[in-house]
PDB file of N, CA and C in Angstrom:
ATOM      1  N   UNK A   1      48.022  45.397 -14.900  1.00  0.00           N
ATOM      2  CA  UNK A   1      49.137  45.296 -15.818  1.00  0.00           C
ATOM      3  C   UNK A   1      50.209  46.292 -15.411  1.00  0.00           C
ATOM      4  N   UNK A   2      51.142  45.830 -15.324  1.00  0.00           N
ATOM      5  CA  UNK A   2      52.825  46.548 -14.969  1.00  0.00           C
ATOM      6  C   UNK A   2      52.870  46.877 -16.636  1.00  0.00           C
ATOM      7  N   UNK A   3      52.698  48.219 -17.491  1.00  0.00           N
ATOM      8  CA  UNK A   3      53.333  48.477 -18.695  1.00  0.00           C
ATOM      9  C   UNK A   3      53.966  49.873 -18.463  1.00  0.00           C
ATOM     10  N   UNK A   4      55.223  50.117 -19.490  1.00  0.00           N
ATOM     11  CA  UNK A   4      55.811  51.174 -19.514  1.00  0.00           C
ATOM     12  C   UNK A   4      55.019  52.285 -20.429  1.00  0.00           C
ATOM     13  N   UNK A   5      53.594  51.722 -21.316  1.00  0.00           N
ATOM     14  CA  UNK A   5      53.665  52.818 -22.107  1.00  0.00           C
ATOM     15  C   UNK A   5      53.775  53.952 -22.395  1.00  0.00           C
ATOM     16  N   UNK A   6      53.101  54.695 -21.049  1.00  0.00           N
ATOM     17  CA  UNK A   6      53.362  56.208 -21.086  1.00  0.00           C
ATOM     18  C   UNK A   6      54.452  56.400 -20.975  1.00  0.00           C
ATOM     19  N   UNK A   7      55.573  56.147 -20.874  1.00  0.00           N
ATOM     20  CA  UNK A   7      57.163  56.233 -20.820  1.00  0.00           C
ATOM     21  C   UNK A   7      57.373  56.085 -22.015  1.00  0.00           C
ATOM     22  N   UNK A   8      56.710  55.026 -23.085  1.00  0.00           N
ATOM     23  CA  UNK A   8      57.430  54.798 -24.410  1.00  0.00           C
ATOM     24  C   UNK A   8      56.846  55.639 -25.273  1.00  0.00           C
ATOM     25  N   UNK A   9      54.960  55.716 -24.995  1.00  0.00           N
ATOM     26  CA  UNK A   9      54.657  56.095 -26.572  1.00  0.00           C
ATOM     27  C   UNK A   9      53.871  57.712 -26.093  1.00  0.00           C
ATOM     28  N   UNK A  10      54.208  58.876 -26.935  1.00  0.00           N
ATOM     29  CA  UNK A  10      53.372  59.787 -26.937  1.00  0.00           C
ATOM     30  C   UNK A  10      52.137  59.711 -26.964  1.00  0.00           C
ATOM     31  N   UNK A  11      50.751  59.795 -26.689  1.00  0.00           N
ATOM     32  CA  UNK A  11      49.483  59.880 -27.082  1.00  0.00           C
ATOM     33  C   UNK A  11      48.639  61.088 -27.378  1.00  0.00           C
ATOM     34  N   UNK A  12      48.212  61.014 -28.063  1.00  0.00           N
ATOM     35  CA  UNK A  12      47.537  60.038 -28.648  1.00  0.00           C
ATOM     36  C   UNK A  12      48.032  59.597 -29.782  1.00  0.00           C
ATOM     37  N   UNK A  13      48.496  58.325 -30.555  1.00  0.00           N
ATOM     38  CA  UNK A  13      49.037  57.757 -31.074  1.00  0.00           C
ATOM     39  C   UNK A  13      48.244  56.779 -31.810  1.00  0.00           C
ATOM     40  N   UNK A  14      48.731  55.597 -33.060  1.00  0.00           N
ATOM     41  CA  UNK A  14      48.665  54.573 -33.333  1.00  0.00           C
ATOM     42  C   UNK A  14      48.974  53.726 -33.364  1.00  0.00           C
ATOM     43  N   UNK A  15      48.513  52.310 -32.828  1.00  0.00           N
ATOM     44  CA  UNK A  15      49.612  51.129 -32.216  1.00  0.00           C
ATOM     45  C   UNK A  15      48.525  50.284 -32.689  1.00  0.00           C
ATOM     46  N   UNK A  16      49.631  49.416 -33.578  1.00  0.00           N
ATOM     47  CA  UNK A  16      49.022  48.279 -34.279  1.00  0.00           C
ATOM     48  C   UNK A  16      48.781  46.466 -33.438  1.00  0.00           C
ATOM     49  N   UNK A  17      47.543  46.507 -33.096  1.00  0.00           N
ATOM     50  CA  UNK A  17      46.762  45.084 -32.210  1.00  0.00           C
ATOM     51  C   UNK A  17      47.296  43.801 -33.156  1.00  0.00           C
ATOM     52  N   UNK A  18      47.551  42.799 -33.053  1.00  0.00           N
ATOM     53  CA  UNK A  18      47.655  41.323 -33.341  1.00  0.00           C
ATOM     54  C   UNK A  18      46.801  40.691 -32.594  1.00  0.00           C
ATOM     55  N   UNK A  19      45.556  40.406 -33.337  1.00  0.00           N
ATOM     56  CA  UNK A  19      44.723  39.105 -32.582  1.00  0.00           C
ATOM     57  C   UNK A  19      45.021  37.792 -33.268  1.00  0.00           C
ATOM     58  N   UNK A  20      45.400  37.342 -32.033  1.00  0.00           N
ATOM     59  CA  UNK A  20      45.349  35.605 -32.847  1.00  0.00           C
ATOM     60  C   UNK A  20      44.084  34.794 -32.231  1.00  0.00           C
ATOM     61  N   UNK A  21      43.086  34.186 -32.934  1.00  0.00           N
ATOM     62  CA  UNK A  21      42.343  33.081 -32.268  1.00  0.00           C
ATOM     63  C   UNK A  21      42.263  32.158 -33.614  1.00  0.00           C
ATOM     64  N   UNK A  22      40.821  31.298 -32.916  1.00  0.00           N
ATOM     65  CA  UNK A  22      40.288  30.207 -33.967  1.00  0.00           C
ATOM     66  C   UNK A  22      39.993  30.993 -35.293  1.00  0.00           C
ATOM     67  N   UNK A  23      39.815  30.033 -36.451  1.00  0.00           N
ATOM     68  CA  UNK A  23      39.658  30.602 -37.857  1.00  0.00           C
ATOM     69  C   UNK A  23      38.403  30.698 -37.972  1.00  0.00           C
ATOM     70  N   UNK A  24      37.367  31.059 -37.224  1.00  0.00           N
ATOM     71  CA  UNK A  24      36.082  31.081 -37.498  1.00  0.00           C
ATOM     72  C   UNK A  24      35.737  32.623 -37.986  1.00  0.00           C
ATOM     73  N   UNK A  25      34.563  32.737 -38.924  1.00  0.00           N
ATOM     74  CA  UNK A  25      34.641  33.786 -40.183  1.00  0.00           C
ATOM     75  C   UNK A  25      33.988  34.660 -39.433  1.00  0.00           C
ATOM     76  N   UNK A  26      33.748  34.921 -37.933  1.00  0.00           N
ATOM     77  CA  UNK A  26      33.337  36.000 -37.688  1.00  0.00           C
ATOM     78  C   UNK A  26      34.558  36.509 -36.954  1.00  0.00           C
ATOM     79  N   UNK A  27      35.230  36.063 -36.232  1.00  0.00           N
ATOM     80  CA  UNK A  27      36.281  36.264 -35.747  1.00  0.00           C
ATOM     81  C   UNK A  27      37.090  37.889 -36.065  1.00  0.00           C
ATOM     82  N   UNK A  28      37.041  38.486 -36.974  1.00  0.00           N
ATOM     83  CA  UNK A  28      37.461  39.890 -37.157  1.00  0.00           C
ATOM     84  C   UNK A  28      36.471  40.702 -37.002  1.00  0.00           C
ATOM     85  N   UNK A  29      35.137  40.026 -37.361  1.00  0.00           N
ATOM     86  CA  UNK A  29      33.653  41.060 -36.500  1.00  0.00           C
ATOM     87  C   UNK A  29      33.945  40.925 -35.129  1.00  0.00           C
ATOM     88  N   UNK A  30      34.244  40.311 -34.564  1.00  0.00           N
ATOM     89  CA  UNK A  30      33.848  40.334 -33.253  1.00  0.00           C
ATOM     90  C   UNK A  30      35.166  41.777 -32.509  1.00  0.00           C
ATOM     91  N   UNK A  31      36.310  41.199 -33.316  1.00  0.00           N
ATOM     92  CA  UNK A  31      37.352  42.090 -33.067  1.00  0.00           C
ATOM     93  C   UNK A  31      37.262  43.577 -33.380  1.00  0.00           C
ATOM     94  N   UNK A  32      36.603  43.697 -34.268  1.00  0.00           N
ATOM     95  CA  UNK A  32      35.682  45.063 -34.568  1.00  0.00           C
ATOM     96  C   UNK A  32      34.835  45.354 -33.554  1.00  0.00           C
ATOM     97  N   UNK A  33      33.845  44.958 -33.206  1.00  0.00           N
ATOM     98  CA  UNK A  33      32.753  45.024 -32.306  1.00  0.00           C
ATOM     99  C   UNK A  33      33.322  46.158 -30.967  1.00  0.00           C
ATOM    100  N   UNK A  34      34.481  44.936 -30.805  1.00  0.00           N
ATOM    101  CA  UNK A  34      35.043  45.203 -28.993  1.00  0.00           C
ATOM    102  C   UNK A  34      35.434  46.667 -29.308  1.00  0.00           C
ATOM    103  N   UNK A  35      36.518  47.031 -30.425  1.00  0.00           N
ATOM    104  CA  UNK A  35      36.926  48.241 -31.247  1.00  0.00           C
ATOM    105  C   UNK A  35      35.985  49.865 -31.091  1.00  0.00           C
ATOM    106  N   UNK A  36      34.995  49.136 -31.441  1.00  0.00           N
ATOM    107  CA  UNK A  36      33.795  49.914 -32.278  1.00  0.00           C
ATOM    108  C   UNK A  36      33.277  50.752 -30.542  1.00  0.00           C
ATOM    109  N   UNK A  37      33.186  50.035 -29.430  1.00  0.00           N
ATOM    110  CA  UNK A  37      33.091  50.385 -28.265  1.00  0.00           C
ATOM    111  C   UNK A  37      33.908  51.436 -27.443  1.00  0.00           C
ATOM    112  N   UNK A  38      34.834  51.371 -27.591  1.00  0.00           N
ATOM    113  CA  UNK A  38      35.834  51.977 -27.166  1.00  0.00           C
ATOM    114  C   UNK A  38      36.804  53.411 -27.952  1.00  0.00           C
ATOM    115  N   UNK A  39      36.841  53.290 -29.324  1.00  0.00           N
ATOM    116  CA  UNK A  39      37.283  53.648 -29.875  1.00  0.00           C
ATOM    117  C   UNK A  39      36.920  53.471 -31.322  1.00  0.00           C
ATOM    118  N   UNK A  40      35.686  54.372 -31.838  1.00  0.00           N
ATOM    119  CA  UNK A  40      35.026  53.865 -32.836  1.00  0.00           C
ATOM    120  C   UNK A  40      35.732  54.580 -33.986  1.00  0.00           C
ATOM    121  N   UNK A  41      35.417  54.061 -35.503  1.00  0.00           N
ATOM    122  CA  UNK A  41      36.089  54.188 -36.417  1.00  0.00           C
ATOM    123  C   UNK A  41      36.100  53.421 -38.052  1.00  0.00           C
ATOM    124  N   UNK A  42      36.905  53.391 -38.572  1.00  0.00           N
ATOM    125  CA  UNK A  42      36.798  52.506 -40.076  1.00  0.00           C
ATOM    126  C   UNK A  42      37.836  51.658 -40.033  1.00  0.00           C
ATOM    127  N   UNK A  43      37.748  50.379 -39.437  1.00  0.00           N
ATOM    128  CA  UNK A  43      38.780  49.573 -39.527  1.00  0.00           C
ATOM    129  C   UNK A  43      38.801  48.659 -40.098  1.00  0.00           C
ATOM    130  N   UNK A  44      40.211  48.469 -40.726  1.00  0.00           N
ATOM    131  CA  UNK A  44      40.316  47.771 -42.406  1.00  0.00           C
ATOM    132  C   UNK A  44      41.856  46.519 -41.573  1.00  0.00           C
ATOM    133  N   UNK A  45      40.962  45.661 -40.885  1.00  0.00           N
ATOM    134  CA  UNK A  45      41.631  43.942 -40.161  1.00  0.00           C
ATOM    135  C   UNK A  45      42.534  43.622 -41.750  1.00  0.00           C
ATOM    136  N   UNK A  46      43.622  43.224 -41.369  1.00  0.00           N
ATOM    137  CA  UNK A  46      44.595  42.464 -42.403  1.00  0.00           C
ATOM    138  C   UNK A  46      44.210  41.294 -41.352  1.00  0.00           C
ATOM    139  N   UNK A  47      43.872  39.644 -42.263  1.00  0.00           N
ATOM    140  CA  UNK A  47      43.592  38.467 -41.705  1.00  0.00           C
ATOM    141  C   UNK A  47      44.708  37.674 -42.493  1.00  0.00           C
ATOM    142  N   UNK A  48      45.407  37.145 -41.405  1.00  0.00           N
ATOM    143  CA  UNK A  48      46.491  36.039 -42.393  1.00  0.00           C
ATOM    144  C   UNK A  48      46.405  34.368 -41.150  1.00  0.00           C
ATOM    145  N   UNK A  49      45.756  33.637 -42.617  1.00  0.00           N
ATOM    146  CA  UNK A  49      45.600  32.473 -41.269  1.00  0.00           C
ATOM    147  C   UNK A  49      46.815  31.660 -41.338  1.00  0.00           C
ATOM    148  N   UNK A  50      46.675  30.416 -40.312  1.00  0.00           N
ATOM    149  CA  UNK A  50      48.171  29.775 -39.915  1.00  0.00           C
ATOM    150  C   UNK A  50      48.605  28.896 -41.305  1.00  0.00           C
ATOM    151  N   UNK A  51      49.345  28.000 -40.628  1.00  0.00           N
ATOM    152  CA  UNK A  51      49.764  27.159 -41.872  1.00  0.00           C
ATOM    153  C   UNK A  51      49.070  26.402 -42.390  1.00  0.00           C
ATOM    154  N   UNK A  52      48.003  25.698 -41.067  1.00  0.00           N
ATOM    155  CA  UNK A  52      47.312  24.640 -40.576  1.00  0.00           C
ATOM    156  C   UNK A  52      45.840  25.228 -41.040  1.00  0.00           C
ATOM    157  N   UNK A  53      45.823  26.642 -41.227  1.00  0.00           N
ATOM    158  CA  UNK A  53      44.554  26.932 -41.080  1.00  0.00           C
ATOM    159  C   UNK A  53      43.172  26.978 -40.372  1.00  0.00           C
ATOM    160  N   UNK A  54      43.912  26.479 -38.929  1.00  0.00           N
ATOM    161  CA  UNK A  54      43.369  26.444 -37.790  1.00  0.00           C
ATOM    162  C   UNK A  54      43.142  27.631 -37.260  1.00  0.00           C
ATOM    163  N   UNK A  55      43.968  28.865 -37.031  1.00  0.00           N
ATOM    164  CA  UNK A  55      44.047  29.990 -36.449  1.00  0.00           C
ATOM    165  C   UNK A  55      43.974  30.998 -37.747  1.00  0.00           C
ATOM    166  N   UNK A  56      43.271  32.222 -37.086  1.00  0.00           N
ATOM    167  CA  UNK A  56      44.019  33.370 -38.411  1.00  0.00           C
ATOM    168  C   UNK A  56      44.499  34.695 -37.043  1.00  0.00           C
ATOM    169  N   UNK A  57      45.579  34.979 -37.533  1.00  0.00           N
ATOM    170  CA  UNK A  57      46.076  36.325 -37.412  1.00  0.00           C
ATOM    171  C   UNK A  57      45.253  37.728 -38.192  1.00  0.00           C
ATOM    172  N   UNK A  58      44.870  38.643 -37.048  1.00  0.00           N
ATOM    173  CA  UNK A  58      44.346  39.753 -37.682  1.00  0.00           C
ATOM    174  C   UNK A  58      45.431  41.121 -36.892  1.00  0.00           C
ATOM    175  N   UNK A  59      45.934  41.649 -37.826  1.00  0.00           N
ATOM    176  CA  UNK A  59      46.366  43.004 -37.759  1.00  0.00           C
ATOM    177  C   UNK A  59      45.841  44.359 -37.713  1.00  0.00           C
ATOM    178  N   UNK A  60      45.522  44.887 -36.951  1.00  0.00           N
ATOM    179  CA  UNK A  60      44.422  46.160 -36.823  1.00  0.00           C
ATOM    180  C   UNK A  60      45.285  47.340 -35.952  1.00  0.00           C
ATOM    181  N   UNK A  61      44.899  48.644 -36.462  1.00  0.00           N
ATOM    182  CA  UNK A  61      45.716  49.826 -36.385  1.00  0.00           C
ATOM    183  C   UNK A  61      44.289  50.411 -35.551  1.00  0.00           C
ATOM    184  N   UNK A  62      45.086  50.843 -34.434  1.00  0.00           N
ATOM    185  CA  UNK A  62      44.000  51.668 -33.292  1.00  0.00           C
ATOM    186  C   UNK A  62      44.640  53.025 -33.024  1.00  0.00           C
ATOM    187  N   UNK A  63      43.616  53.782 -33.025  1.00  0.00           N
ATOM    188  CA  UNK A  63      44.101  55.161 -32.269  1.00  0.00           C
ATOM    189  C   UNK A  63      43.990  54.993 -30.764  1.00  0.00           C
ATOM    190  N   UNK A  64      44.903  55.264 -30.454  1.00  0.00           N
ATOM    191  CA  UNK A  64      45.120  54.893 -28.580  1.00  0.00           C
ATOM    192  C   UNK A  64      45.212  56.489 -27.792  1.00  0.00           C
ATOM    193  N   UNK A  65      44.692  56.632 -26.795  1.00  0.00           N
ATOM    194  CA  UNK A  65      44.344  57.798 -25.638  1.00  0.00           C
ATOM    195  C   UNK A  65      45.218  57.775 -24.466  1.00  0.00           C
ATOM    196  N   UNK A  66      45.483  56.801 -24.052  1.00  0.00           N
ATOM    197  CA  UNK A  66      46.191  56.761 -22.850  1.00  0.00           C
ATOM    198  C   UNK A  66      47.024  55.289 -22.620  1.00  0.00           C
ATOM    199  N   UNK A  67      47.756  55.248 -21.429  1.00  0.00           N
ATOM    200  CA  UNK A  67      47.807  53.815 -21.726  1.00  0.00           C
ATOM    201  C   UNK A  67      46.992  52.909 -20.627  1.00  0.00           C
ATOM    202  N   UNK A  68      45.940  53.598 -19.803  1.00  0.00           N
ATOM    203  CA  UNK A  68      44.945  52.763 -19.830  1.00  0.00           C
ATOM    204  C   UNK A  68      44.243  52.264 -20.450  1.00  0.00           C
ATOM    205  N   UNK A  69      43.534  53.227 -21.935  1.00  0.00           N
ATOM    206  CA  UNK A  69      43.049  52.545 -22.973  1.00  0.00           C
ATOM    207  C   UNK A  69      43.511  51.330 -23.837  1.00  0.00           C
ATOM    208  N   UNK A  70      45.364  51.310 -23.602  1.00  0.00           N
ATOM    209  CA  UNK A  70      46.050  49.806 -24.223  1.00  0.00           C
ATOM    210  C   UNK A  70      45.416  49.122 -23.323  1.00  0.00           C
ATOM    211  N   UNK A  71      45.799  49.365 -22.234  1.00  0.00           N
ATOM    212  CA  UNK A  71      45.489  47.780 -20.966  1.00  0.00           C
ATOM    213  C   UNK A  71      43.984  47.813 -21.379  1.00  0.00           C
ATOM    214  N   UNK A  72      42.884  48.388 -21.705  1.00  0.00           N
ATOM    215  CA  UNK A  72      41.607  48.586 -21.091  1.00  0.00           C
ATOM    216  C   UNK A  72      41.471  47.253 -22.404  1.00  0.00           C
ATOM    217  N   UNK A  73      41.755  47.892 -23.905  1.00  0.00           N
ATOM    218  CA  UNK A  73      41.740  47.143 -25.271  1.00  0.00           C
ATOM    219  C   UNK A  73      42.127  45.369 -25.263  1.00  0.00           C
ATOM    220  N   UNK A  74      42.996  45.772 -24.508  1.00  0.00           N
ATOM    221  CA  UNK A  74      43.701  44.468 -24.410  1.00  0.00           C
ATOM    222  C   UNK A  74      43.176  43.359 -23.697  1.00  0.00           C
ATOM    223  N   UNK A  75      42.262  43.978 -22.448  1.00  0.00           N
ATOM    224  CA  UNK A  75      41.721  43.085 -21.655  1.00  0.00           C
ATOM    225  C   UNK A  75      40.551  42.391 -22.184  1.00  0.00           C
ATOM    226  N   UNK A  76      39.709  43.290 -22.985  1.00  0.00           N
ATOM    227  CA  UNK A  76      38.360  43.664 -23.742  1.00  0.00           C
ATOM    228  C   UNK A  76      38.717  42.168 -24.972  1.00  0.00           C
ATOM    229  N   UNK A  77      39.924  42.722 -25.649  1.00  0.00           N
ATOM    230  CA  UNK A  77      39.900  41.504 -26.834  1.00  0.00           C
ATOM    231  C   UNK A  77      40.389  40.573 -26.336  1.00  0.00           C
ATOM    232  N   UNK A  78      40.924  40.182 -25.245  1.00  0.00           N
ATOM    233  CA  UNK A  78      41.476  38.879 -25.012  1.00  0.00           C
ATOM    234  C   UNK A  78      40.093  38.215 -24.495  1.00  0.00           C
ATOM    235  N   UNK A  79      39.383  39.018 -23.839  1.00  0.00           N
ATOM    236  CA  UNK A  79      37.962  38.302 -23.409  1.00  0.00           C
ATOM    237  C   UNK A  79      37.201  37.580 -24.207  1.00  0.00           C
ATOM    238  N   UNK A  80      37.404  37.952 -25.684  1.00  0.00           N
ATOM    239  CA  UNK A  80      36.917  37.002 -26.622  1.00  0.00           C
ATOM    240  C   UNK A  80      37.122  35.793 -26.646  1.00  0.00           C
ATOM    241  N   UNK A  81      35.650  34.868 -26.536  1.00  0.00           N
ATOM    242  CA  UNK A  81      35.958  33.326 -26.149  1.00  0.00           C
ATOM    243  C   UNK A  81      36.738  32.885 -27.296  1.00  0.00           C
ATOM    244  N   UNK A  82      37.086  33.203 -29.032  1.00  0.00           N
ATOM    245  CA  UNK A  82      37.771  32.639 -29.845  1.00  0.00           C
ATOM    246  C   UNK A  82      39.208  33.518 -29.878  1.00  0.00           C
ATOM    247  N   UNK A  83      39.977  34.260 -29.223  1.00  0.00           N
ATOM    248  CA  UNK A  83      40.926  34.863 -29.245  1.00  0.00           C
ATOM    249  C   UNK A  83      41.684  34.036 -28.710  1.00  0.00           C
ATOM    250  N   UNK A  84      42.985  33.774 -28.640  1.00  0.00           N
ATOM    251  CA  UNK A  84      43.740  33.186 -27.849  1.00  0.00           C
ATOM    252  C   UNK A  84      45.418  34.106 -27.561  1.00  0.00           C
ATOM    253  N   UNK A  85      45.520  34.717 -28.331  1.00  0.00           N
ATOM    254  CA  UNK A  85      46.302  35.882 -27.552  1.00  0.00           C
ATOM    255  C   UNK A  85      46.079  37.246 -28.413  1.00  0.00           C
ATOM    256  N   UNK A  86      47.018  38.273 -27.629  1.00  0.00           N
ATOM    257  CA  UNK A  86      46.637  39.893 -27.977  1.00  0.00           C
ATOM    258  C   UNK A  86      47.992  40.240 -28.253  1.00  0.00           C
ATOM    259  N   UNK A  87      48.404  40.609 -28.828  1.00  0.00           N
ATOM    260  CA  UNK A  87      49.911  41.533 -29.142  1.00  0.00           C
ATOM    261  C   UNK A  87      50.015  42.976 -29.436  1.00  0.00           C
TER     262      UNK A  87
END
């Protein structure tokens, strides 16, 4: 990944994740899970699903270390077979 973060954000910091995948009800465990590995903690997922109710959006606040740990996070939750993007 080509990112600017260490140019943009001080660390250690908090930078809020957007997972979008399928609406299946484990889907914010799993997003926890990957979390819980890397950067463990008490995380309280805001889930807002689509219109369709096909997808849900989860909002999650991470404490971040470097900005290898963004790229590292990012790679980690997109690997999730029900994720379909990372923001």
């Amino acid at each position: 990944m080509k990112t600017k973060f260490n140019e943009l954000l001080e660390f250690p910091c908090v930078l809020n994740f957007k997972v979008m995948g399928l609406a299946v009800e484990n889907l914010p465990d799993l997003v926890i899970e990957v979390l819980q590995q890397d950067t463990p903690g008490d995380y309280v997922p805001k889930i807002k699903p689509s219109s369709k109710g096909n997808y849900h959006s989860i909002s999650i606040a991470v404490r971040v270390t470097s900005q290898q740990h963004i790229e590292k996070l990012y790679k980690e939750l997109s690997a999730i077979e029900e994720v379909r993007y990372v923001l």
